[in-house]
Structure formats: C-alpha cells, structure tokens
PDB file of N, CA and C in Angstrom:
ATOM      1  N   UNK A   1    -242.414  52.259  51.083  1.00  0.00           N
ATOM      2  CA  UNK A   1    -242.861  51.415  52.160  1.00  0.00           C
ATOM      3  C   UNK A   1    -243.209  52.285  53.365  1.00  0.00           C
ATOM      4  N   UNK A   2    -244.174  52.103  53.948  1.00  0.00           N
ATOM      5  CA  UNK A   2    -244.463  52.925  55.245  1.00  0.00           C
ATOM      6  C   UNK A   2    -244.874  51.979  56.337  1.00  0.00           C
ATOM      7  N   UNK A   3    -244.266  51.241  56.233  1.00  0.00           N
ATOM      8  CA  UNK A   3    -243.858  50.115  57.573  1.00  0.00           C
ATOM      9  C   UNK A   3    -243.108  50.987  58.989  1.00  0.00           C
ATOM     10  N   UNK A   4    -243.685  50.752  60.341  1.00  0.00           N
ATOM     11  CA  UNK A   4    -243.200  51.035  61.168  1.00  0.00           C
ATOM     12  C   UNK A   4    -242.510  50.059  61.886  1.00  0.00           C
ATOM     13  N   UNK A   5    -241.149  50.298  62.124  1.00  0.00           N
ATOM     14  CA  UNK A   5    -240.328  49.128  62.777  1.00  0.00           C
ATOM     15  C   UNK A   5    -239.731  49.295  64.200  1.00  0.00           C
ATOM     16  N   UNK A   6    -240.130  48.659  65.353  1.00  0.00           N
ATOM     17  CA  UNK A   6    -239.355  48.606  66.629  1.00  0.00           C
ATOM     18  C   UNK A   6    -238.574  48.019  66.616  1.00  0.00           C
ATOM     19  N   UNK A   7    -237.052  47.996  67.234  1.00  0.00           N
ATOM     20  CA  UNK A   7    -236.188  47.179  66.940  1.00  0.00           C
ATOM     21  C   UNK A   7    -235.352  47.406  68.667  1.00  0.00           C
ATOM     22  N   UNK A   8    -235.701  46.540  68.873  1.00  0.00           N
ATOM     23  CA  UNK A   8    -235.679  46.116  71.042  1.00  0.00           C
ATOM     24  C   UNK A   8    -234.035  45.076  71.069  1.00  0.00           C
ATOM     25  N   UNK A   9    -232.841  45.988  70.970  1.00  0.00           N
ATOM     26  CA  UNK A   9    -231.734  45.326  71.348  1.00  0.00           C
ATOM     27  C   UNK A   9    -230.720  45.823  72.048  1.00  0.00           C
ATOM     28  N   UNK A  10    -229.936  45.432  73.329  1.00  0.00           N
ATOM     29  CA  UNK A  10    -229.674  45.983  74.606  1.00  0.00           C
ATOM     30  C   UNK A  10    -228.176  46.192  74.194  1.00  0.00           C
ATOM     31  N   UNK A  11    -227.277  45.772  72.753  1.00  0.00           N
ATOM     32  CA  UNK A  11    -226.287  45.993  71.962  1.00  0.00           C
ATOM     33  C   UNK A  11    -226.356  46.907  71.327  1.00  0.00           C
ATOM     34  N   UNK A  12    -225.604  48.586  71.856  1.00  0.00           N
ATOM     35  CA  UNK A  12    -226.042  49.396  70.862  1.00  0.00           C
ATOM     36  C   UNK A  12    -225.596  49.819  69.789  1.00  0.00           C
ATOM     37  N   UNK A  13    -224.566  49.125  69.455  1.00  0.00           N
ATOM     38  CA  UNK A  13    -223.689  49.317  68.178  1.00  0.00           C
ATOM     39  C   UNK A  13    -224.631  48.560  67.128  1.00  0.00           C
ATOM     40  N   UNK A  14    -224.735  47.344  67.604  1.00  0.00           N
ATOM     41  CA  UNK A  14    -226.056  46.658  66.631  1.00  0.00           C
ATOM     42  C   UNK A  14    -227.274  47.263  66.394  1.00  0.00           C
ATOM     43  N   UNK A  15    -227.955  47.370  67.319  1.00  0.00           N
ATOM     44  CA  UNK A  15    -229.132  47.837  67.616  1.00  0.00           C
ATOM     45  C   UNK A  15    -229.369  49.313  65.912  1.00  0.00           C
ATOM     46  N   UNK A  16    -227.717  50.221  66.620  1.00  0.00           N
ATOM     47  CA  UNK A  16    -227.842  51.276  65.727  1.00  0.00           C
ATOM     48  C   UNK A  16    -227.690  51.322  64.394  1.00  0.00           C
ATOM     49  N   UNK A  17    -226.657  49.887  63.566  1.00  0.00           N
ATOM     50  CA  UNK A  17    -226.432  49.500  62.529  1.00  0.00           C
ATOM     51  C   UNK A  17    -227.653  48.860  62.157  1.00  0.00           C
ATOM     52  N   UNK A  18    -228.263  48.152  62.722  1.00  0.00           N
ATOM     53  CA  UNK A  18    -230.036  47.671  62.086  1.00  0.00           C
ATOM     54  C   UNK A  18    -230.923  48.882  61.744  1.00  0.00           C
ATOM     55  N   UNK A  19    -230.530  49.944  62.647  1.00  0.00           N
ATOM     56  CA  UNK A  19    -231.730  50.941  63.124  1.00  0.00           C
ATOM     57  C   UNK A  19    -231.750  52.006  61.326  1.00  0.00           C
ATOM     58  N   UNK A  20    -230.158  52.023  61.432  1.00  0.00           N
ATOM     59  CA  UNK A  20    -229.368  52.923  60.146  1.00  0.00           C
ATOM     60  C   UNK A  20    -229.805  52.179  59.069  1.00  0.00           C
ATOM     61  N   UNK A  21    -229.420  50.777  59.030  1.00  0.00           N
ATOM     62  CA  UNK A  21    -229.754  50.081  57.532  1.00  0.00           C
ATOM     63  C   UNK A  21    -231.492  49.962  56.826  1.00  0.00           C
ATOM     64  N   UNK A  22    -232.366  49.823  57.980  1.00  0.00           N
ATOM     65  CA  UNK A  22    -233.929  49.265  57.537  1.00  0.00           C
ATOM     66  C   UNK A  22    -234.103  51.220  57.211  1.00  0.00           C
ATOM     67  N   UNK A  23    -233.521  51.914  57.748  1.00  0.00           N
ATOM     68  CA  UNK A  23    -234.234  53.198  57.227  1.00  0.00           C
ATOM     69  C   UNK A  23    -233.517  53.241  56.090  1.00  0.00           C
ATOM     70  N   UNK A  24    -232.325  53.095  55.922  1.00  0.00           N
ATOM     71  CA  UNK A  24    -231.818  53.570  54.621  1.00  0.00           C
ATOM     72  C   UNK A  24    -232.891  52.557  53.333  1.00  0.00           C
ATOM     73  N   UNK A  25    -233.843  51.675  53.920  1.00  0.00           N
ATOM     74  CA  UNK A  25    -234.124  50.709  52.852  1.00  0.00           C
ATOM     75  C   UNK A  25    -235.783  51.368  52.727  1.00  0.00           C
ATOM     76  N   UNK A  26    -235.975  52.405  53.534  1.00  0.00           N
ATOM     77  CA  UNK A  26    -237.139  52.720  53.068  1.00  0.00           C
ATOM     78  C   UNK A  26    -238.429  52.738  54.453  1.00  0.00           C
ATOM     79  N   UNK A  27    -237.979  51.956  55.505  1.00  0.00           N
ATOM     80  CA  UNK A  27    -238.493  52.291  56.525  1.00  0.00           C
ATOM     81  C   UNK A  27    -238.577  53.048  58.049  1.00  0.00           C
ATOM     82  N   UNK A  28    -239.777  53.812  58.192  1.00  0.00           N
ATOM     83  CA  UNK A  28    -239.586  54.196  59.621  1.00  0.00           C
ATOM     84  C   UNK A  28    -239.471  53.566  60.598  1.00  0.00           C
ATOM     85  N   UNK A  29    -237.935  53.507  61.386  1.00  0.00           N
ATOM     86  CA  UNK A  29    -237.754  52.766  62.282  1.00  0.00           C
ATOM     87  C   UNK A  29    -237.404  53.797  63.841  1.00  0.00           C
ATOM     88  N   UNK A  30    -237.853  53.177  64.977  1.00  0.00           N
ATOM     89  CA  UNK A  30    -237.558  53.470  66.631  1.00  0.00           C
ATOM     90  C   UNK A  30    -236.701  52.568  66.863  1.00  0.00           C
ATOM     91  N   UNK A  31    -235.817  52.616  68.108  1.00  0.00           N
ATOM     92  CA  UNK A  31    -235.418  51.452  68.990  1.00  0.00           C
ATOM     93  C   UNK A  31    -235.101  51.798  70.302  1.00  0.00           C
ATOM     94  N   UNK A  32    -235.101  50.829  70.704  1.00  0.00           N
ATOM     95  CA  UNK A  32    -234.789  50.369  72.221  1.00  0.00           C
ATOM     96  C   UNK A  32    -233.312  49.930  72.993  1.00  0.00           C
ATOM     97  N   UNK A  33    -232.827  50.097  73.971  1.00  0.00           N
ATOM     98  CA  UNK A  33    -232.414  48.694  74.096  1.00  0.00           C
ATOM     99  C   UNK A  33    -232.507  48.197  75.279  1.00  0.00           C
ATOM    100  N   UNK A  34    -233.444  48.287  76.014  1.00  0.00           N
ATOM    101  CA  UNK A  34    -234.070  48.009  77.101  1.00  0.00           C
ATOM    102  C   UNK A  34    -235.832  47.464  76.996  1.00  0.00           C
ATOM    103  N   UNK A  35    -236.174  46.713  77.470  1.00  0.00           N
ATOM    104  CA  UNK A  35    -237.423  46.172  77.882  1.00  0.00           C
ATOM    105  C   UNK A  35    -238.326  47.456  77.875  1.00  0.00           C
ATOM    106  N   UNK A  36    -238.283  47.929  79.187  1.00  0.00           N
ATOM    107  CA  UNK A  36    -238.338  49.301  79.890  1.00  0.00           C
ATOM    108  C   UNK A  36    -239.010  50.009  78.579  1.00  0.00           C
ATOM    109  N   UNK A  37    -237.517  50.810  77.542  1.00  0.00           N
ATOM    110  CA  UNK A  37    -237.632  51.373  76.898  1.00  0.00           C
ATOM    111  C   UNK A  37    -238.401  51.073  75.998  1.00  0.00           C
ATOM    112  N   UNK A  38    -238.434  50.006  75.459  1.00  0.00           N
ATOM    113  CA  UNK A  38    -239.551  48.820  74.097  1.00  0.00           C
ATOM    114  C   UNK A  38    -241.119  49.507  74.774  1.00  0.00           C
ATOM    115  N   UNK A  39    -241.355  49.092  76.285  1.00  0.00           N
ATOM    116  CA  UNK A  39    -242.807  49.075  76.383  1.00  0.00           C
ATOM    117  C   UNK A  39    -242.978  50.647  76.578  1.00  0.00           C
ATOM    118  N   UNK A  40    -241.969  51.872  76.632  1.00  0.00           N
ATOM    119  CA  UNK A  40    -242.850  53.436  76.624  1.00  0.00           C
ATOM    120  C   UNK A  40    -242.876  53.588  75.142  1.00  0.00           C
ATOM    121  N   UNK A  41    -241.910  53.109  74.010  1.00  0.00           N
ATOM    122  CA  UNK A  41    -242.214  53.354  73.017  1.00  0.00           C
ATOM    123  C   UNK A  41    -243.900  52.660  72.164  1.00  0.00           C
ATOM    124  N   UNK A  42    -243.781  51.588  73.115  1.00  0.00           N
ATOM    125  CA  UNK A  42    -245.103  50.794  72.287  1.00  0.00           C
ATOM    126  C   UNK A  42    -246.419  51.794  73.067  1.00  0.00           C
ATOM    127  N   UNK A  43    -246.362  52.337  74.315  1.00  0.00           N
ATOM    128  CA  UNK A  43    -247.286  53.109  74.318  1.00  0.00           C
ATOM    129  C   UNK A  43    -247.418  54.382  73.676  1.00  0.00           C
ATOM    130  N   UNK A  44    -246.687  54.822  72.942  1.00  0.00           N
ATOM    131  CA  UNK A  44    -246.567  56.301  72.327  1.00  0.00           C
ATOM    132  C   UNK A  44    -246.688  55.901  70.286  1.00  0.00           C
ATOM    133  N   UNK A  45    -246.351  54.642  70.264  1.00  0.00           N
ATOM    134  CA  UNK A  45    -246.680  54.277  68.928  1.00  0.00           C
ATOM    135  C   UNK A  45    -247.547  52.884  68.567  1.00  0.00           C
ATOM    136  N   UNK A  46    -247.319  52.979  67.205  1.00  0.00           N
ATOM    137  CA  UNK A  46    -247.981  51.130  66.661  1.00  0.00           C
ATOM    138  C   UNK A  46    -247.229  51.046  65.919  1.00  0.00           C
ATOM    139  N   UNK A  47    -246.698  49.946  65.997  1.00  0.00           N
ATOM    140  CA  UNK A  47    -245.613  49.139  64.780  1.00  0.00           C
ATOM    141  C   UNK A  47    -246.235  48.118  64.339  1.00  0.00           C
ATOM    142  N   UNK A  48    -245.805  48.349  63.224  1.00  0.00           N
ATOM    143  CA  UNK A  48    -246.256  46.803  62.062  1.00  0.00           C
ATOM    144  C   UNK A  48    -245.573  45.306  62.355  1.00  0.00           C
ATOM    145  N   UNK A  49    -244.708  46.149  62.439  1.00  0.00           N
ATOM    146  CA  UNK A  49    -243.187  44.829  62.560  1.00  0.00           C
ATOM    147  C   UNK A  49    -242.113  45.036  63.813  1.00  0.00           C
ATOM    148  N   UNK A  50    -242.350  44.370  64.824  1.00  0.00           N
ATOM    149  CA  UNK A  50    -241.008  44.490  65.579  1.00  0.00           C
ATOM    150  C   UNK A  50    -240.266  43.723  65.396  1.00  0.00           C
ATOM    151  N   UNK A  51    -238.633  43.876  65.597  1.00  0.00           N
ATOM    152  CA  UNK A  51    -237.898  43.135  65.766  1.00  0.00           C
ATOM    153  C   UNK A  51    -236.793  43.014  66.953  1.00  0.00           C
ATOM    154  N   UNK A  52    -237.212  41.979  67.534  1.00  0.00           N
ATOM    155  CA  UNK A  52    -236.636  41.702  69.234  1.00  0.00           C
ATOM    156  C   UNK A  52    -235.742  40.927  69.587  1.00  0.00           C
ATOM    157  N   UNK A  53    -234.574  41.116  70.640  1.00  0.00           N
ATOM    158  CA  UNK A  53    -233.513  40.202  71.013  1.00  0.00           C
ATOM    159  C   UNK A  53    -234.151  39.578  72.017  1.00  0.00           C
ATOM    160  N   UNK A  54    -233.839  38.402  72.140  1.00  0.00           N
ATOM    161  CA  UNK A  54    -234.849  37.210  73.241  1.00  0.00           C
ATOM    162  C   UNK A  54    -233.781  37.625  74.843  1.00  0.00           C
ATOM    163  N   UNK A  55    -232.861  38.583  74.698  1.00  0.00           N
ATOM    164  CA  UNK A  55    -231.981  38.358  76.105  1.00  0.00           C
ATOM    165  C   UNK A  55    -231.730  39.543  76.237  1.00  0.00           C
ATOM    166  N   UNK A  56    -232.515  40.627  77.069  1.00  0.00           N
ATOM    167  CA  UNK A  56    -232.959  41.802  77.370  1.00  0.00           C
ATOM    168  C   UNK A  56    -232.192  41.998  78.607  1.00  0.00           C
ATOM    169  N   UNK A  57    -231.230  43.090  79.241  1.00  0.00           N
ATOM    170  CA  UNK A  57    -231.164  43.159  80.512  1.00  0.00           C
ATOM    171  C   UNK A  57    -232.325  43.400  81.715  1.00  0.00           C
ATOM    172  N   UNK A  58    -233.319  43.756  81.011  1.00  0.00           N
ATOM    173  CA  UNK A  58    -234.535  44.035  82.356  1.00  0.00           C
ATOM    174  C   UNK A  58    -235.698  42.980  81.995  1.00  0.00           C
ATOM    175  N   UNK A  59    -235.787  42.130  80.775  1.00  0.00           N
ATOM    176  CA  UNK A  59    -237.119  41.312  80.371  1.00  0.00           C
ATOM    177  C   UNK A  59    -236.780  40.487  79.415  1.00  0.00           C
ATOM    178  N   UNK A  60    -237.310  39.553  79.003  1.00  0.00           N
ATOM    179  CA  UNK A  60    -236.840  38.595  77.931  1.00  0.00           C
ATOM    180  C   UNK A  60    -237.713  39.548  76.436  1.00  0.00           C
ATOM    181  N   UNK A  61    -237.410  38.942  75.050  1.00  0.00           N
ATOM    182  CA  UNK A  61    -238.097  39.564  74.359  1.00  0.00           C
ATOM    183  C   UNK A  61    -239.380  38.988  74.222  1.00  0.00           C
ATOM    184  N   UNK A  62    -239.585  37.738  74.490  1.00  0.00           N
ATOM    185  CA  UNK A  62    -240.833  37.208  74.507  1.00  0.00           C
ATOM    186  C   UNK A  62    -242.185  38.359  75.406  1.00  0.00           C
ATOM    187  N   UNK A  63    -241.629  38.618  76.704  1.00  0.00           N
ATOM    188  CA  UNK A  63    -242.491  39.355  77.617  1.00  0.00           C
ATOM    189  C   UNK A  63    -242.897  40.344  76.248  1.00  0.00           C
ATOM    190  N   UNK A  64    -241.919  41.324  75.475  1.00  0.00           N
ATOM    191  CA  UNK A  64    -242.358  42.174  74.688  1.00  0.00           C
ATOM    192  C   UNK A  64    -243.468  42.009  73.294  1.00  0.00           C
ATOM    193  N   UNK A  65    -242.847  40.563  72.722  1.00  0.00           N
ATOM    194  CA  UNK A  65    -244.086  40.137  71.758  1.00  0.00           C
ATOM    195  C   UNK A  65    -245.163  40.211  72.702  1.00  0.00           C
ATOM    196  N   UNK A  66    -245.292  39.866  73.535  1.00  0.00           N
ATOM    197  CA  UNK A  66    -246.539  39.764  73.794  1.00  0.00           C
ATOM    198  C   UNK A  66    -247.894  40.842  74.390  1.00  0.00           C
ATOM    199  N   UNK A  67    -246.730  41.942  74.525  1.00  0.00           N
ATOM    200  CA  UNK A  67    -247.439  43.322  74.473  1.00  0.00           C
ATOM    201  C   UNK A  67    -247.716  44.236  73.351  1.00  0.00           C
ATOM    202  N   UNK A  68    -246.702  43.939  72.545  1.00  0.00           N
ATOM    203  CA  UNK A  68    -246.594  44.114  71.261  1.00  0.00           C
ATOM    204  C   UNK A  68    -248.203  43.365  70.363  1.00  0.00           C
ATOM    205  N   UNK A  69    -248.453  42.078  70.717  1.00  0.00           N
ATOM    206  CA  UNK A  69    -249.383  41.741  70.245  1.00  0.00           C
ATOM    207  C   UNK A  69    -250.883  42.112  70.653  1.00  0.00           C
ATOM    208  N   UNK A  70    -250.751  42.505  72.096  1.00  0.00           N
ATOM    209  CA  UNK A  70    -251.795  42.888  72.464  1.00  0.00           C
ATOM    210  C   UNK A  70    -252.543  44.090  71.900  1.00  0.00           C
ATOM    211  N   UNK A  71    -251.389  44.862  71.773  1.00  0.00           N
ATOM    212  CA  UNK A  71    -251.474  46.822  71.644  1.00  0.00           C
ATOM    213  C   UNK A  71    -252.295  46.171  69.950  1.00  0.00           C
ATOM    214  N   UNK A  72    -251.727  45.815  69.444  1.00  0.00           N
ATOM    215  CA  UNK A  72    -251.503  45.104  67.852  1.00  0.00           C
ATOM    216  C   UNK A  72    -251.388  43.904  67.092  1.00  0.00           C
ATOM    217  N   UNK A  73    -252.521  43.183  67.262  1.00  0.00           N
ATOM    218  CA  UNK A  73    -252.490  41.498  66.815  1.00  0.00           C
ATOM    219  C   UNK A  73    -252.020  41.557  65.858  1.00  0.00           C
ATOM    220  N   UNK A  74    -251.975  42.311  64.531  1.00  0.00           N
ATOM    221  CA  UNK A  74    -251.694  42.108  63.277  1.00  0.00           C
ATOM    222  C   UNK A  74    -250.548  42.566  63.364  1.00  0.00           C
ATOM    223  N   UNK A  75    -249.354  42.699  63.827  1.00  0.00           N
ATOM    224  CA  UNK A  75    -247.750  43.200  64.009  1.00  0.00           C
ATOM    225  C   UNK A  75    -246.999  42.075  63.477  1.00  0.00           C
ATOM    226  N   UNK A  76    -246.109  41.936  63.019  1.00  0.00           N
ATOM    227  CA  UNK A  76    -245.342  40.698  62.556  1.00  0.00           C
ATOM    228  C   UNK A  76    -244.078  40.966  63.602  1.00  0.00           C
ATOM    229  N   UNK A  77    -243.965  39.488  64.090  1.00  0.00           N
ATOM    230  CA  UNK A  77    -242.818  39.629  64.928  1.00  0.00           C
ATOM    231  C   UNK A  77    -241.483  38.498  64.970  1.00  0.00           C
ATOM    232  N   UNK A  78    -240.177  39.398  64.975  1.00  0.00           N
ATOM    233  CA  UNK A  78    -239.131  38.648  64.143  1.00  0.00           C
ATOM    234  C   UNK A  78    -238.676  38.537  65.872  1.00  0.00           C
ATOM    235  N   UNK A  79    -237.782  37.707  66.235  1.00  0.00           N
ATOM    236  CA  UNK A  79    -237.117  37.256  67.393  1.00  0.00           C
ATOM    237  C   UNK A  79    -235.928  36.765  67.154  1.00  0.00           C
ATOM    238  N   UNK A  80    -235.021  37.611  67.645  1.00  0.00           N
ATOM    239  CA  UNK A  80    -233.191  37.204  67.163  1.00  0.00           C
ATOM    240  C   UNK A  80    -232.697  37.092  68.577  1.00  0.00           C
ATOM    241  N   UNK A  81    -231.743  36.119  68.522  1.00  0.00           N
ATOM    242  CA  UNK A  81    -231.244  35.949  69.838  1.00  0.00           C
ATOM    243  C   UNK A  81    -229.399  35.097  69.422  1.00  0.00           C
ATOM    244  N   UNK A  82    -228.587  35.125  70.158  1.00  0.00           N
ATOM    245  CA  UNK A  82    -227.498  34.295  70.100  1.00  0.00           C
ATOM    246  C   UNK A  82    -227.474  33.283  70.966  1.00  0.00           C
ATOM    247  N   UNK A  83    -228.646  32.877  71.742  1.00  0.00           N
ATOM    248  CA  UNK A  83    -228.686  31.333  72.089  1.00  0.00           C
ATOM    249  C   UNK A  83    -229.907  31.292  71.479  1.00  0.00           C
ATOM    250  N   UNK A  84    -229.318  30.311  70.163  1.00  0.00           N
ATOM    251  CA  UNK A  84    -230.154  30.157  68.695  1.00  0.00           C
ATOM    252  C   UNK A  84    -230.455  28.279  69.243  1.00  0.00           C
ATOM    253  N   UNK A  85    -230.549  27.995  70.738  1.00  0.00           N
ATOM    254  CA  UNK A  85    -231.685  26.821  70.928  1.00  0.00           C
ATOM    255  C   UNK A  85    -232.994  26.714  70.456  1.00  0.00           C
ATOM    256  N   UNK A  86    -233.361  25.411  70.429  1.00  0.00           N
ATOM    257  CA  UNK A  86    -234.525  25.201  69.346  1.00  0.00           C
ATOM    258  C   UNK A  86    -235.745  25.344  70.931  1.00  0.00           C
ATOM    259  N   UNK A  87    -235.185  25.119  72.026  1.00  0.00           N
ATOM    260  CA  UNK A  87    -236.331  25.708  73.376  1.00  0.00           C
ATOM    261  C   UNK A  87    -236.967  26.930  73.097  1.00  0.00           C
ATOM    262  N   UNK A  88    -235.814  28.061  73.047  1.00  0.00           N
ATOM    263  CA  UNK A  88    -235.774  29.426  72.742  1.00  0.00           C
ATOM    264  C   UNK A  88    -236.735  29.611  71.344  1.00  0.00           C
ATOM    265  N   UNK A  89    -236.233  29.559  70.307  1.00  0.00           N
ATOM    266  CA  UNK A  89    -237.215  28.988  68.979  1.00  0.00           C
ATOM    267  C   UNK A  89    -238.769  28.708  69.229  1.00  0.00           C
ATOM    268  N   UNK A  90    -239.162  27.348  69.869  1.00  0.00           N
ATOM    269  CA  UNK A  90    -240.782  27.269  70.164  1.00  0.00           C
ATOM    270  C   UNK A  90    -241.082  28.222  70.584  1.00  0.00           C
ATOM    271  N   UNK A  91    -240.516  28.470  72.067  1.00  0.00           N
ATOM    272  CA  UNK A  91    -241.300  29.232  73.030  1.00  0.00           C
ATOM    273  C   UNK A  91    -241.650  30.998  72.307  1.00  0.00           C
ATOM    274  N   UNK A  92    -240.614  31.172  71.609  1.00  0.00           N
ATOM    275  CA  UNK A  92    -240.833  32.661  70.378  1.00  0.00           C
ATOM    276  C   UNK A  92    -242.049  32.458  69.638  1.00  0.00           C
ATOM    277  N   UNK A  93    -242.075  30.943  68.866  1.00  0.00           N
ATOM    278  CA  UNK A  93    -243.067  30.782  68.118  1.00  0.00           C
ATOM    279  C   UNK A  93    -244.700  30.656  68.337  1.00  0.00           C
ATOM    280  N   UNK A  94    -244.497  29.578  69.215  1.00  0.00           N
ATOM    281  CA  UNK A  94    -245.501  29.516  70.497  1.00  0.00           C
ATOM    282  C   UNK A  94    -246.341  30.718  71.038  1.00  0.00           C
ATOM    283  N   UNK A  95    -245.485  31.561  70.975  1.00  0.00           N
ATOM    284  CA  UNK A  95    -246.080  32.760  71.817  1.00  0.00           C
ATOM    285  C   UNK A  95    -246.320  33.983  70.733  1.00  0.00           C
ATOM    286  N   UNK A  96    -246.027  33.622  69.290  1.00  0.00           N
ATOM    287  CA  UNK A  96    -246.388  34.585  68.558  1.00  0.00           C
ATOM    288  C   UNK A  96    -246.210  35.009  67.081  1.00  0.00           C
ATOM    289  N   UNK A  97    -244.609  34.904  67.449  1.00  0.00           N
ATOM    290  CA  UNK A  97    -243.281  35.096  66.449  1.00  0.00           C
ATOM    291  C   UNK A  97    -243.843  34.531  65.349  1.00  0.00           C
ATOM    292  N   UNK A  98    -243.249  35.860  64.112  1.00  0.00           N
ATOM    293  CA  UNK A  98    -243.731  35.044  63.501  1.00  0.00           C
ATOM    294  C   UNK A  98    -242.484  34.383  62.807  1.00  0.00           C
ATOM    295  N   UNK A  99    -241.061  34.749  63.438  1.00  0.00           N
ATOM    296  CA  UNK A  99    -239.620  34.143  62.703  1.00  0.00           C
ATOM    297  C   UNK A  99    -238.906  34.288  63.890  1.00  0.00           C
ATOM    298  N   UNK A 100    -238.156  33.386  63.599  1.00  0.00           N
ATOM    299  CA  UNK A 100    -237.262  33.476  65.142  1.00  0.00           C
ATOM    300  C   UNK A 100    -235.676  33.745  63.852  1.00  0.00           C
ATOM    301  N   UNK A 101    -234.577  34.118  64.276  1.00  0.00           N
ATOM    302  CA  UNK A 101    -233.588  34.376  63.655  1.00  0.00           C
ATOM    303  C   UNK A 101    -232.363  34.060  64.921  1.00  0.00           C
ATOM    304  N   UNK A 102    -231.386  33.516  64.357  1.00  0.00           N
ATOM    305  CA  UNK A 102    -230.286  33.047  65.118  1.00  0.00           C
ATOM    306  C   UNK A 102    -229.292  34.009  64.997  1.00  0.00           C
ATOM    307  N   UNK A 103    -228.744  35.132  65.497  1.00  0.00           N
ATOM    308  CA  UNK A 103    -226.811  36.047  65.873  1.00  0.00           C
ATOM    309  C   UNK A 103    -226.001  35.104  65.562  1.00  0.00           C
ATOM    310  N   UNK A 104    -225.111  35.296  64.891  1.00  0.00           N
ATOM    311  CA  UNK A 104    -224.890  36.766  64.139  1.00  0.00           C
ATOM    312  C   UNK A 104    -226.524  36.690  62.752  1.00  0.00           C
ATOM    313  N   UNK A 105    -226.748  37.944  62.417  1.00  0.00           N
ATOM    314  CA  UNK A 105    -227.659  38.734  61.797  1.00  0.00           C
ATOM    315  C   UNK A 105    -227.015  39.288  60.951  1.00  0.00           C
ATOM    316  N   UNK A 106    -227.576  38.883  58.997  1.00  0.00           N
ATOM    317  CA  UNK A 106    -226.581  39.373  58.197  1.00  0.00           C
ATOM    318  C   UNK A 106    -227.980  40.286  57.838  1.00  0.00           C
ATOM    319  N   UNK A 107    -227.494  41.565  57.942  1.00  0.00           N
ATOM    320  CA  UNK A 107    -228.969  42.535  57.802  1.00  0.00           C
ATOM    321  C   UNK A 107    -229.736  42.390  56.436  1.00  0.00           C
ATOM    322  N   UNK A 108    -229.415  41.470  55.277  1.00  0.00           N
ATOM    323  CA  UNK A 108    -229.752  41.239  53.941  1.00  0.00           C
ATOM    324  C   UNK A 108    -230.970  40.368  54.154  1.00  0.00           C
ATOM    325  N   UNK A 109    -230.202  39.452  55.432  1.00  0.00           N
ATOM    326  CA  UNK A 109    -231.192  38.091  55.009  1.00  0.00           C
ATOM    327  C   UNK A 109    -232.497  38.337  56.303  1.00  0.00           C
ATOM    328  N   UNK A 110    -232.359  39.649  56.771  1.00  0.00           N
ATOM    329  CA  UNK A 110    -232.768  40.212  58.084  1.00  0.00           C
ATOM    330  C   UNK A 110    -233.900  41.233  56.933  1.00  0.00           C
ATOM    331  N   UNK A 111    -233.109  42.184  55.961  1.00  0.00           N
ATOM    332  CA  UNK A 111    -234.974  42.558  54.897  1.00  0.00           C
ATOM    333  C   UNK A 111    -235.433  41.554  54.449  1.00  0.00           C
ATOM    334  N   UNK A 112    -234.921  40.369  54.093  1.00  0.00           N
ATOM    335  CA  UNK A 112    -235.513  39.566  52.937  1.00  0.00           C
ATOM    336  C   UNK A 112    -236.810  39.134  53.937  1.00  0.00           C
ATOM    337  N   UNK A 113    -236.625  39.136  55.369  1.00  0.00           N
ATOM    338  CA  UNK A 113    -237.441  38.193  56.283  1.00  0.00           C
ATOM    339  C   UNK A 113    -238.312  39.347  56.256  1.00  0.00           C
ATOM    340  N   UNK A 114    -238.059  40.419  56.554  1.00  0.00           N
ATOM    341  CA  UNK A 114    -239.301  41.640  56.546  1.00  0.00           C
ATOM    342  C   UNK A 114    -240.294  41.634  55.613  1.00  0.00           C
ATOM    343  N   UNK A 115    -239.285  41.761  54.243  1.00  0.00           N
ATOM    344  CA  UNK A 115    -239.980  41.646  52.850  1.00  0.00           C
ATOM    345  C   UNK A 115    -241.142  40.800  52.330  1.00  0.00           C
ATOM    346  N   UNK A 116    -240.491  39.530  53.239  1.00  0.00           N
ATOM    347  CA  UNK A 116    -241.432  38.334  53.299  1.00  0.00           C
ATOM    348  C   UNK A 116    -242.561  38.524  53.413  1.00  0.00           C
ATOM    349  N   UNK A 117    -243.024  39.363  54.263  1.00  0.00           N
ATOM    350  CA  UNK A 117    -244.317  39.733  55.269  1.00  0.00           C
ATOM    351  C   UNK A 117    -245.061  40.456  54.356  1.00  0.00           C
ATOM    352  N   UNK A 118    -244.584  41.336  53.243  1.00  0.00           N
ATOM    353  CA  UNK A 118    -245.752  41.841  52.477  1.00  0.00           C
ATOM    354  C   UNK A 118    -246.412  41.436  51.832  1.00  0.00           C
TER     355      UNK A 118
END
C-alpha cells in the first residue's frame, strides 16, 4: 500500500499508538497534534487519507478538512472526535468527511474504515 496518512490528534499517546499501528499495517504515516502543526505538514506534503480529531487545541478538525481538501479534493477524510453528537457528525459530513468515527477508536475497525476507501 503506498497510501499517505495525516493523522491531526492533540492526545499524544493516541495520536502515537495510531501513528505506530497504520505503519506497522503497511502505510506511510505523519502526525500532528496541533492545527498549527496539521497545516505546515499539509504544505510540505499530499495525503491521500487524513485522519482528524474534531477538538484541536488551536482549530477544530473541520477548519483542517477543509484545507486538506483544497491542497487535495480527492483525499479521503475520516473525523474522530469524543463528542460523538450527531451536530458534530453533519457538520464533518457536510463539509467533506468522508466518515465521521466516535472515541474511544478500536484501531481494527479504524483500518477496516481506511480499507474501505480502496
């Protein structure tokens, strides 16, 4: 697989256990866990697939799909958050997403959603 993956989460124990598992499965992955940090990496790369927490200390993740989509319309974009409201949900979808995912994140059912995309 030569999928490039951003993975934008301000938890870095998580952040680093997602970051560890999608490579061990075969993909090149970056991360973030800052807003900030998401948008210098999206100028220095292109990702296929990001995957974003909707509750950023400097930006929501939505602000990021949507730069993300710009740089890259064809990017698939997953949106995980732990206020798993169905507001939160549209407004992800609405604006792009192409999966919104509710915390806790069992990283299995987190490839299967990647996998999906091919």
């Amino acid at each position: 697989m030569d999928k490039k993956i951003l993975i934008v989460e301000d938890d870095v124990v998580f952040c680093k256990l997602l970051t560890r598992f999608l490579r061990k499965n075969g993909f090149e992955v970056m991360d973030a866990q800052s807003g900030k940090d998401a948008l210098e990496l999206l100028n220095l790369n292109k990702f296929e697939l990001a995957v974003l927490d909707y509750r950023l200390p400097d930006m929501t993740g939505i602000e990021i799909l949507k730069e993300v989509k710009r740089k890259n319309p064809k990017s698939k974009i997953i949106l995980i958050t732990r206020y798993g409201d169905q507001d939160v949900a549209s407004k992800a979808i609405d604006s792009g997403a192409d999966a919104f995912i509710s915390k806790p994140i069992n990283p299995d059912e987190l490839l299967q959603v990647i996998l999906g995309f091919e």
